[in-house]
Protein backbone atom coordinates (compact mmCIF):
# COMPACT_ATOMS: atom_id res chain seq x y z
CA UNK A 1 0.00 0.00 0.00
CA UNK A 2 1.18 3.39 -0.75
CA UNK A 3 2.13 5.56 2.58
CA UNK A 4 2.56 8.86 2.47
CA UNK A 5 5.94 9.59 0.86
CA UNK A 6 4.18 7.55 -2.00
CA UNK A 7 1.09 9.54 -2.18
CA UNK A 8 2.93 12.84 -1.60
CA UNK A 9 4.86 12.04 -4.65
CA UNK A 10 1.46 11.54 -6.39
CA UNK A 11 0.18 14.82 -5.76
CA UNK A 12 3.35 16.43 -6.48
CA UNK A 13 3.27 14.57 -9.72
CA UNK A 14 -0.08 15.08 -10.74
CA UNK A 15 -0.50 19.19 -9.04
CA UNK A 16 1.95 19.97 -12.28
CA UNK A 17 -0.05 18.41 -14.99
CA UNK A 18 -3.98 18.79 -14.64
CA UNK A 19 -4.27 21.67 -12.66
CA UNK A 20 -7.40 23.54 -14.36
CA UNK A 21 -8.13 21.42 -17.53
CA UNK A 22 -11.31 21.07 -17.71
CA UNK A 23 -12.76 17.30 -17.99
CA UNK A 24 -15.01 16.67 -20.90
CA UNK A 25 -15.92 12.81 -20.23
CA UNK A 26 -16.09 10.36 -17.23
CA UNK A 27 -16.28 6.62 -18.35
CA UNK A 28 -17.31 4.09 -15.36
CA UNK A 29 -16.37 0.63 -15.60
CA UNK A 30 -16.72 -0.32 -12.05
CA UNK A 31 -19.28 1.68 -10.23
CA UNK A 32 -18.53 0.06 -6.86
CA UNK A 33 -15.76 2.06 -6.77
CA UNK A 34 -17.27 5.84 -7.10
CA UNK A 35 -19.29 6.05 -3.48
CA UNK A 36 -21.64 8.38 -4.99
CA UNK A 37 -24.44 7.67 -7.45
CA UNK A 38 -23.16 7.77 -10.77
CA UNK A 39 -25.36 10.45 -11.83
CA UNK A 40 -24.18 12.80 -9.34
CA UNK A 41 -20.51 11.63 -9.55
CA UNK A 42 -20.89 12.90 -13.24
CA UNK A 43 -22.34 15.78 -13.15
CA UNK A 44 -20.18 17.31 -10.53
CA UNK A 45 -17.09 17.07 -12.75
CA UNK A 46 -17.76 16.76 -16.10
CA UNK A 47 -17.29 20.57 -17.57
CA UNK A 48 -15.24 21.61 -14.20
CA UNK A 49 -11.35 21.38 -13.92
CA UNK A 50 -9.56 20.70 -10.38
CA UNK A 51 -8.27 23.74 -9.12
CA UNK A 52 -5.41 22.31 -6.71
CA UNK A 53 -4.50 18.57 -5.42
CA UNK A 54 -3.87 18.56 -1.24
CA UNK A 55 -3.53 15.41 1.09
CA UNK A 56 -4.38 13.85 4.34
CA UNK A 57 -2.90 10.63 5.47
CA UNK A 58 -3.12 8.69 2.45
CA UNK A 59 -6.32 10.08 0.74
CA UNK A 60 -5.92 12.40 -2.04
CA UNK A 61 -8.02 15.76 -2.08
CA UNK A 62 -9.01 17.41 -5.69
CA UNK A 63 -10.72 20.48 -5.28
CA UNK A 64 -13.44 21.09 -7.37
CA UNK A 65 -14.47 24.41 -6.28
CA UNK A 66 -14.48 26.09 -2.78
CA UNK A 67 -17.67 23.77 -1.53
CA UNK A 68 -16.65 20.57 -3.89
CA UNK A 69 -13.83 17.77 -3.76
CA UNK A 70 -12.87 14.60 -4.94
CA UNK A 71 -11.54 12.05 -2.41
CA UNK A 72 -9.26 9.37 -3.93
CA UNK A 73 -8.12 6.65 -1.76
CA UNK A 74 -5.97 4.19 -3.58
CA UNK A 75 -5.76 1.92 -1.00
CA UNK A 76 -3.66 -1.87 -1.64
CA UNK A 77 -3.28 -1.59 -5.49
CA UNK A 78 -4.89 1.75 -6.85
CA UNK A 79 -2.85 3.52 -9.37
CA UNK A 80 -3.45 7.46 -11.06
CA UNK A 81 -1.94 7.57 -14.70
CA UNK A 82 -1.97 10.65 -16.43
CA UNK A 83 -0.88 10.66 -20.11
CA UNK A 84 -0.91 13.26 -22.66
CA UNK A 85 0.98 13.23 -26.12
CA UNK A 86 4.17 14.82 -24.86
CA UNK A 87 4.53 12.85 -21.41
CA UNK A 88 3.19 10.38 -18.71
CA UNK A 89 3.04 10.27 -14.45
CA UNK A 90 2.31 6.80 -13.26
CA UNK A 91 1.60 6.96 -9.49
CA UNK A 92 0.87 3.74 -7.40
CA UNK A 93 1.13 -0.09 -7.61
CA UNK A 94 2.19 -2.02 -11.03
CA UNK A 95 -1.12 -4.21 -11.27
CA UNK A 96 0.66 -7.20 -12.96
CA UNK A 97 4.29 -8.94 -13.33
CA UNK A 98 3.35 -8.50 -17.22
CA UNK A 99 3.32 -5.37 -16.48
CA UNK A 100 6.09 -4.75 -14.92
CA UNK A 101 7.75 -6.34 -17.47
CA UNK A 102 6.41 -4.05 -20.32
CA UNK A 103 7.19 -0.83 -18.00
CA UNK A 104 10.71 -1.65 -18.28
CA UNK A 105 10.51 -1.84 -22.26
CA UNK A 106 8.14 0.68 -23.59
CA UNK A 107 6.72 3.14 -20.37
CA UNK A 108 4.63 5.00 -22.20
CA UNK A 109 2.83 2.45 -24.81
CA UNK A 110 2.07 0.69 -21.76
CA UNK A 111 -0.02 3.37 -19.69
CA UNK A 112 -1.24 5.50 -22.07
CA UNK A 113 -3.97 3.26 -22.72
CA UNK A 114 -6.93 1.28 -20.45
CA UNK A 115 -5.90 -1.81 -19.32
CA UNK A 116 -7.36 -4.80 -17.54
CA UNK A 117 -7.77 -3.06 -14.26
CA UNK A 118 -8.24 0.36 -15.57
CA UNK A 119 -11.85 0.71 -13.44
CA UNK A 120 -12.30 4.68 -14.21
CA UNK A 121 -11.03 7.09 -17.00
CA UNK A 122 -11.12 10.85 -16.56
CA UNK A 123 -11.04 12.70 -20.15
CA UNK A 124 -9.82 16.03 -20.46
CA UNK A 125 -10.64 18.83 -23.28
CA UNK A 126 -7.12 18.68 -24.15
CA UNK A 127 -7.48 14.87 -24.92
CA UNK A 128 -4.96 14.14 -22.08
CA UNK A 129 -6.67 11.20 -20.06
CA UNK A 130 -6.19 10.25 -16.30
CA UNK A 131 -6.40 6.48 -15.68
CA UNK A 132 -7.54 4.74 -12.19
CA UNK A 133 -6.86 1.23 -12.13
CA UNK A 134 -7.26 -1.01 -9.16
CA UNK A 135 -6.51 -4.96 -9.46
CA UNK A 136 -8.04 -5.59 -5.95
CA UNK A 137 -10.31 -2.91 -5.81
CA UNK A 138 -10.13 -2.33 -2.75
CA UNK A 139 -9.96 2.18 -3.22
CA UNK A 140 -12.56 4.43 -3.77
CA UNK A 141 -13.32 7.81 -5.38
CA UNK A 142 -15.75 9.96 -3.23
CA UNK A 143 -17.47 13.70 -4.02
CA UNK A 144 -17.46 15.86 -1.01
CA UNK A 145 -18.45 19.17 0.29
CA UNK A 146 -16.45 21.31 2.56
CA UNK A 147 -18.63 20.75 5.58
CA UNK A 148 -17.70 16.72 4.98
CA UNK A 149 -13.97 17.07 3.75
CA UNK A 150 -13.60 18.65 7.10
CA UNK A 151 -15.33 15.68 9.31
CA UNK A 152 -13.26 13.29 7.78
CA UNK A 153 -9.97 15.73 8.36
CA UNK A 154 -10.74 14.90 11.52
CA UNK A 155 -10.78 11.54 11.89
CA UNK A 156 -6.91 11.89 10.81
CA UNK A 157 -3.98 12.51 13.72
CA UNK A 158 -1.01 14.41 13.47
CA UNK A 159 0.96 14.21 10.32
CA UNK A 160 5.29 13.58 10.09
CA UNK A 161 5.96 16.78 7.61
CA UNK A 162 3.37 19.22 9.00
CA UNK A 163 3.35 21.78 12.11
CA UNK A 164 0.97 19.68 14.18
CA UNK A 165 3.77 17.01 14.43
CA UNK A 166 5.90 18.27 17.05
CA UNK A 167 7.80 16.69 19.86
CA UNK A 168 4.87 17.71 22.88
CA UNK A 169 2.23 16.38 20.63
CA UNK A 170 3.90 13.28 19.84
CA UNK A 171 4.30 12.62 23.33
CA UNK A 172 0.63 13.15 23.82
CA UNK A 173 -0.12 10.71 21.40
CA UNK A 174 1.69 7.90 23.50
CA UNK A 175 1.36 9.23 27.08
CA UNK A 176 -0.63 6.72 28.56
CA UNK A 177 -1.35 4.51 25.88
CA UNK A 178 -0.93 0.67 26.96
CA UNK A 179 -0.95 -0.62 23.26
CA UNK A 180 1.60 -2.09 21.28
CA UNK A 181 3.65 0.93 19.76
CA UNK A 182 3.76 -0.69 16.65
CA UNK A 183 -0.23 -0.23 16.39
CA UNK A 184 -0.68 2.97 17.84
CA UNK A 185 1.77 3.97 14.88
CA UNK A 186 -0.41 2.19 12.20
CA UNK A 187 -3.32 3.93 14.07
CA UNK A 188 -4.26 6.65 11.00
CA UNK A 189 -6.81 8.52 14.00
CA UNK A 190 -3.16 8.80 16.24
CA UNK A 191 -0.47 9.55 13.37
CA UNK A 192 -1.49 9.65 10.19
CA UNK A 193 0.14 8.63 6.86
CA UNK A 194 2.77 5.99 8.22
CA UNK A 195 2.11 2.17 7.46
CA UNK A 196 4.30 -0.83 7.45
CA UNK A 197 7.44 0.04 5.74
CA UNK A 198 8.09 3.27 7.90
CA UNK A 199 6.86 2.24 10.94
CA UNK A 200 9.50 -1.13 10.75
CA UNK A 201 11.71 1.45 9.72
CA UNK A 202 10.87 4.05 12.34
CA UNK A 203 10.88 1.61 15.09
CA UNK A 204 14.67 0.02 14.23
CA UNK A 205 16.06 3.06 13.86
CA UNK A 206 15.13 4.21 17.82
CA UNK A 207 15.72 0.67 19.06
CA UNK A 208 12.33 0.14 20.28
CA UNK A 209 10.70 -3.65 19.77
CA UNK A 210 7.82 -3.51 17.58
CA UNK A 211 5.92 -4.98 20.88
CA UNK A 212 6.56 -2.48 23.57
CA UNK A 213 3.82 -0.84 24.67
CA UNK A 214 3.78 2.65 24.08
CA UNK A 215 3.63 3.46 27.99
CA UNK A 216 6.75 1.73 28.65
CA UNK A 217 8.89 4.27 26.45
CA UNK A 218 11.10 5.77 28.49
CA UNK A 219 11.33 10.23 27.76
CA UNK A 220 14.35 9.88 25.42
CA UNK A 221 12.74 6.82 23.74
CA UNK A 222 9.84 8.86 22.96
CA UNK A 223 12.34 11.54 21.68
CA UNK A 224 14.31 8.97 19.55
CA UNK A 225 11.59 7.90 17.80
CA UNK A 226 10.23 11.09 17.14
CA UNK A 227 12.87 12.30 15.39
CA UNK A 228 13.40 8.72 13.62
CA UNK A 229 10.32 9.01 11.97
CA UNK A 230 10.51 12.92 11.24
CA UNK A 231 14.10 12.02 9.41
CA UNK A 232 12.52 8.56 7.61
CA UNK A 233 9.86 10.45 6.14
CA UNK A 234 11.61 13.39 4.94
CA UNK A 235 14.29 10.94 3.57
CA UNK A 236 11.53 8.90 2.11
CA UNK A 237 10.18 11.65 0.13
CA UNK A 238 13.50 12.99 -1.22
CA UNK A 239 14.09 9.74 -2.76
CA UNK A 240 9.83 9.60 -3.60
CA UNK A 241 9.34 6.48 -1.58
CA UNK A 242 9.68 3.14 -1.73
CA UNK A 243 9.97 0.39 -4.14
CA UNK A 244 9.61 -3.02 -4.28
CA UNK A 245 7.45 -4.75 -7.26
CA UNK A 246 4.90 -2.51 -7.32
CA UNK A 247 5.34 1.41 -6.99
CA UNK A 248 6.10 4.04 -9.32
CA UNK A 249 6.70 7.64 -9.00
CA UNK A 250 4.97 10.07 -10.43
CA UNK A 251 8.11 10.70 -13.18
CA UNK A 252 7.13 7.42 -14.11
CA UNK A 253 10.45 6.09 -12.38
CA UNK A 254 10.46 3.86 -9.23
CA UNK A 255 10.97 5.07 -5.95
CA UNK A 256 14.48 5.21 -4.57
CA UNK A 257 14.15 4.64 -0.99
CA UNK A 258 14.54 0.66 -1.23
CA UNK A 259 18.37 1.80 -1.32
CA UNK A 260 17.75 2.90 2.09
CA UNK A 261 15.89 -0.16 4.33
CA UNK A 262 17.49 -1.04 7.18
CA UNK A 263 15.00 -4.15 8.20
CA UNK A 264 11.50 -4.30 5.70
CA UNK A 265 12.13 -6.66 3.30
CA UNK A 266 15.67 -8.43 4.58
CA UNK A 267 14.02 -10.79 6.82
CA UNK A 268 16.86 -13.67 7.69
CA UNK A 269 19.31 -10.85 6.33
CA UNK A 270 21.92 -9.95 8.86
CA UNK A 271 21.61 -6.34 10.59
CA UNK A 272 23.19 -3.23 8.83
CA UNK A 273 24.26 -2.09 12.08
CA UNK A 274 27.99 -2.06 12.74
CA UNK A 275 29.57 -4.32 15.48
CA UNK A 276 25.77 -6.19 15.74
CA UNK A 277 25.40 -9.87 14.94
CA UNK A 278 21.56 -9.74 15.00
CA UNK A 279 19.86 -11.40 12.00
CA UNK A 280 16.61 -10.14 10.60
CA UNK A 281 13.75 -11.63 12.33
CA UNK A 282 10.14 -11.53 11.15
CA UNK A 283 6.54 -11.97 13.61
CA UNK A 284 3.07 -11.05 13.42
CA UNK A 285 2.04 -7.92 15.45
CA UNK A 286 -1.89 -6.65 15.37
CA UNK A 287 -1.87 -9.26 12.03
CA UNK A 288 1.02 -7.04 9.78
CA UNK A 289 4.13 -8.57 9.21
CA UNK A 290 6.73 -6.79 11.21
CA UNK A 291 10.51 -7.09 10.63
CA UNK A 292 12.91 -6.05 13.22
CA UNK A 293 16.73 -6.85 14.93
CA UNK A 294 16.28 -8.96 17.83
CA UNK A 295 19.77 -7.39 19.23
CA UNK A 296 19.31 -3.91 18.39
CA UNK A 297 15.83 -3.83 19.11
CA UNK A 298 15.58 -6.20 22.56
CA UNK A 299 12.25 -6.88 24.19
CA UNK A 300 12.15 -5.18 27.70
CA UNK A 301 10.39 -6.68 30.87
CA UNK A 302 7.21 -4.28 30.13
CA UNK A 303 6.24 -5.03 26.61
């Protein structure tokens, strides 16, 4: 699933390219996916162009107009392709090893047309074209007013990148909390935007065991951590996320940051750590797979 890095990259991608053209055509292969009625889904953006693209968490916000947006939520395997004659921005998970394969060889034959999982095609007057494709189908595209863009801002905790995510409301977020800090960092209502990759990441780099509870961090624990995942993310987004068979940047090039893992995806791999013998240990916590050190990272007696 894209995190935020990934989805950041999106909108960055996508802000430059289809910022006021005005859509001419909406075809709807799957309406399951569009949580409005078709009708209205329709006629609230056909003949309107998207004035900016923002973010929460992982949901992308087009605005429409001041009272009107379009929530996209690409969830496990949505992807946003936007095409034009000149140039391409491919943003999400590849859909298929055959696809993968025919990325490598010719980019822009390959997503500058529907394929199999292409669920819902936005047509602009220019004849550019913005593709969502979903092999699960798990996302969902969602018209909004302002009064219910706000609501579900607030569902949504503090965010690594933004003001509210400072060190005294970090520590808020934990003080207290007897759960596993591994899930209060999934937790999109506590912190939003971090998932699996940068939470394994996040946790390895403080030293903390994915199974602590979060009211066992000691103060410079808590401060460790902070500042791990404050440094992760920025890094993260520098190098537009992560890649491992399934995400592209919106330049149509993978994400860098696989360069970069210290413990998601090198289960059984031995630690990068200097001077540590540790070997890359995988468990279950709250049902994600969760990588970790077992040396740098050592269970304490109130976990």
């Amino acid at each position: 699933m894209p995190e935020l890095p990934e989805v950041e990259t999106i909108r960055r991608g996508l802000q430059k390219q289809i910022i006021r053209k005005k859509i001419k055509k909406i075809i709807i292969k799957k309406p399951k996916l569009i949580k409005n009625s078709k009708k209205i889904f329709c006629s609230k953006l056909i003949g309107n162009s998207f004035l900016s693209i923002g973010r929460v968490g992982k949901v992308l916000i087009f605005k429409i107009r001041e009272d009107l947006y379009l929530l996209i939520h690409l969830k496990m395997t949505g992807q946003l392709i936007y095409c034009d004659k000149k140039m391409f921005v491919v943003g999400g998970h590849i859909n298929s090893k055959r696809e993968e394969f025919d990325f490598k060889k010719n980019k822009k034959a390959k997503f500058c047309r529907p394929g199999r999982y292409t669920h819902i095609i936005f047509q602009f007057e220019d004849a550019s074209r913005m593709y969502y494709n979903d092999l699960r189908q798990f996302g969902y595209l969602k018209i909004v007013n302002k009064k219910k863009l706000e609501e579900m801002k607030k569902k949504y905790g503090i965010e690594p990148g933004r003001s509210d995510f400072n060190f005294n409301n970090f520590k808020k977020t934990l003080s207290g909390k007897k759960r596993k800090i591994k899930a209060l960092l999934l937790d999109q209502s506590i912190i939003s935007g971090l998932g699996n990759i940068y939470v394994d990441e996040s946790l390895f780099s403080a030293k903390i065991f994915p199974e602590r509870k979060a009211n066992s961090l000691t103060d410079k624990e808590v401060r460790n951590l902070y500042n791990s995942i404050k440094r992760i993310i920025k890094l993260a987004l520098k190098y537009k996320g992560t890649t491992f068979s399934d995400f592209v940047g919106s330049n149509g090039k993978k994400g860098g940051f696989k360069k970069k893992l210290n413990v998601y995806g090198r289960e059984g791999l031995k630690c990068k750590r200097k001077k540590c013998s540790g070997i890359i240990k995988k468990i279950k916590v709250v049902g994600r797979g969760t990588v970790f050190c077992p040396v740098c990272q050592k269970q304490n007696i109130n976990s």
